[in-house]
C-alpha atoms as a PDB file:
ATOM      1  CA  UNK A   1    -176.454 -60.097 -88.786  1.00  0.00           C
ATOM      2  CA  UNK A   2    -177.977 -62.261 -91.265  1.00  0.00           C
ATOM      3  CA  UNK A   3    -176.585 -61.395 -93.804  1.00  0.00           C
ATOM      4  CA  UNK A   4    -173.443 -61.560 -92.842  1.00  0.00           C
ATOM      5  CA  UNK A   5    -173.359 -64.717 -91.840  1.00  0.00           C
ATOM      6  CA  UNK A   6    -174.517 -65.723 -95.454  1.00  0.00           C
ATOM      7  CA  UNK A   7    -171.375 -63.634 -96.683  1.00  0.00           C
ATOM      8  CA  UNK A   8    -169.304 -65.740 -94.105  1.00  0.00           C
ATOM      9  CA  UNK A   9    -170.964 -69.199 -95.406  1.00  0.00           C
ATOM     10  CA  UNK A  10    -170.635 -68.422 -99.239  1.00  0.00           C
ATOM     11  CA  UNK A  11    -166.368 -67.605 -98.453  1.00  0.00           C
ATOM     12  CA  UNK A  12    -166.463 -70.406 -96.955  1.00  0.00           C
ATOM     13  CA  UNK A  13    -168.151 -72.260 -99.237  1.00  0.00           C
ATOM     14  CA  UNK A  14    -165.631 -71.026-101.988  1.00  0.00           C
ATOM     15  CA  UNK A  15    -162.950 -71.817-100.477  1.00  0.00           C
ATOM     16  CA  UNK A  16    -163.756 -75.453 -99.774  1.00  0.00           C
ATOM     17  CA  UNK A  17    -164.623 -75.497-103.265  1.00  0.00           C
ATOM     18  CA  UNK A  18    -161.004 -74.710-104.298  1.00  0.00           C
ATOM     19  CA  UNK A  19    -159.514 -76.643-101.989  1.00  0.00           C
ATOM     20  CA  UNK A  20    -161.741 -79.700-103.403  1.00  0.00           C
ATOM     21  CA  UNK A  21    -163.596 -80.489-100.347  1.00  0.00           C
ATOM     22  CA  UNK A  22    -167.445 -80.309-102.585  1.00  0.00           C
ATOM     23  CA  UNK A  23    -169.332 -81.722 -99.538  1.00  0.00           C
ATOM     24  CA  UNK A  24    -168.379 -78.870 -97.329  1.00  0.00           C
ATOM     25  CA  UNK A  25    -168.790 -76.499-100.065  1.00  0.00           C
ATOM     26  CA  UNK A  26    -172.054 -77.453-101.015  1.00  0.00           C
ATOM     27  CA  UNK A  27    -173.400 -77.700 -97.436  1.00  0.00           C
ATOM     28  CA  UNK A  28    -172.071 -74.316 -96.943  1.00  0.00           C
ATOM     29  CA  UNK A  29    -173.605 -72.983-100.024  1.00  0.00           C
ATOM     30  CA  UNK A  30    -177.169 -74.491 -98.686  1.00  0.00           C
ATOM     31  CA  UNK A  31    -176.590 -72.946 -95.104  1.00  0.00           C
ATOM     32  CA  UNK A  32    -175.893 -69.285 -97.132  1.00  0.00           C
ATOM     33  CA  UNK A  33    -178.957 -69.588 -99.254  1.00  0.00           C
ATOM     34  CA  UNK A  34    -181.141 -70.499 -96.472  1.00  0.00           C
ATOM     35  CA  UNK A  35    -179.935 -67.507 -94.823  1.00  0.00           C
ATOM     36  CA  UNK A  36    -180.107 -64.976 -97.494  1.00  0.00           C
ATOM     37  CA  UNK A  37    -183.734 -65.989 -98.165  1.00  0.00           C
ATOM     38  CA  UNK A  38    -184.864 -65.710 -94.478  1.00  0.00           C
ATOM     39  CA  UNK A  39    -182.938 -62.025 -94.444  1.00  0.00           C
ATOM     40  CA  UNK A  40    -184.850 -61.097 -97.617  1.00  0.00           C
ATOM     41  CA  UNK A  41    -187.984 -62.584 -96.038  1.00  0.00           C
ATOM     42  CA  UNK A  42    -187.410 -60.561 -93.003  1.00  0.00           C
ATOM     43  CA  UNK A  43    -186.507 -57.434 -94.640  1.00  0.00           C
ATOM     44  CA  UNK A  44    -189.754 -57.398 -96.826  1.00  0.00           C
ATOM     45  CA  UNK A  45    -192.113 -58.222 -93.601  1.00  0.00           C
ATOM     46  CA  UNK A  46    -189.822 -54.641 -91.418  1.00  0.00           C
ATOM     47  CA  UNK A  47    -190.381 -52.899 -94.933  1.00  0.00           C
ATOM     48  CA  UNK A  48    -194.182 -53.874 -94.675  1.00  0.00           C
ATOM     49  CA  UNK A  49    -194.725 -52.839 -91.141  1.00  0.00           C
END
């Protein structure tokens, strides 16, 4: 679930990036990373246990 919302954030992000809106993108971009770290975080701490 995670993770795909980070996949959903990054398009998005590119795509405001082409269309020239760079506030939006790089928000966007932010919201993705934040979520692919917590997924990796997560997945490292189910791995564990």
């Amino acid at each position: 679930m995670l993770i795909e919302l980070a996949v959903l954030f990054l398009v998005l992000a590119l795509v405001a990036f082409v269309l020239g809106a760079r506030g939006i993108a790089g928000f966007s971009m932010e919201i993705a990373k934040w979520l692919v770290i917590i997924f990796v975080i997560i997945a490292i701490v189910a791995f564990i246990l």
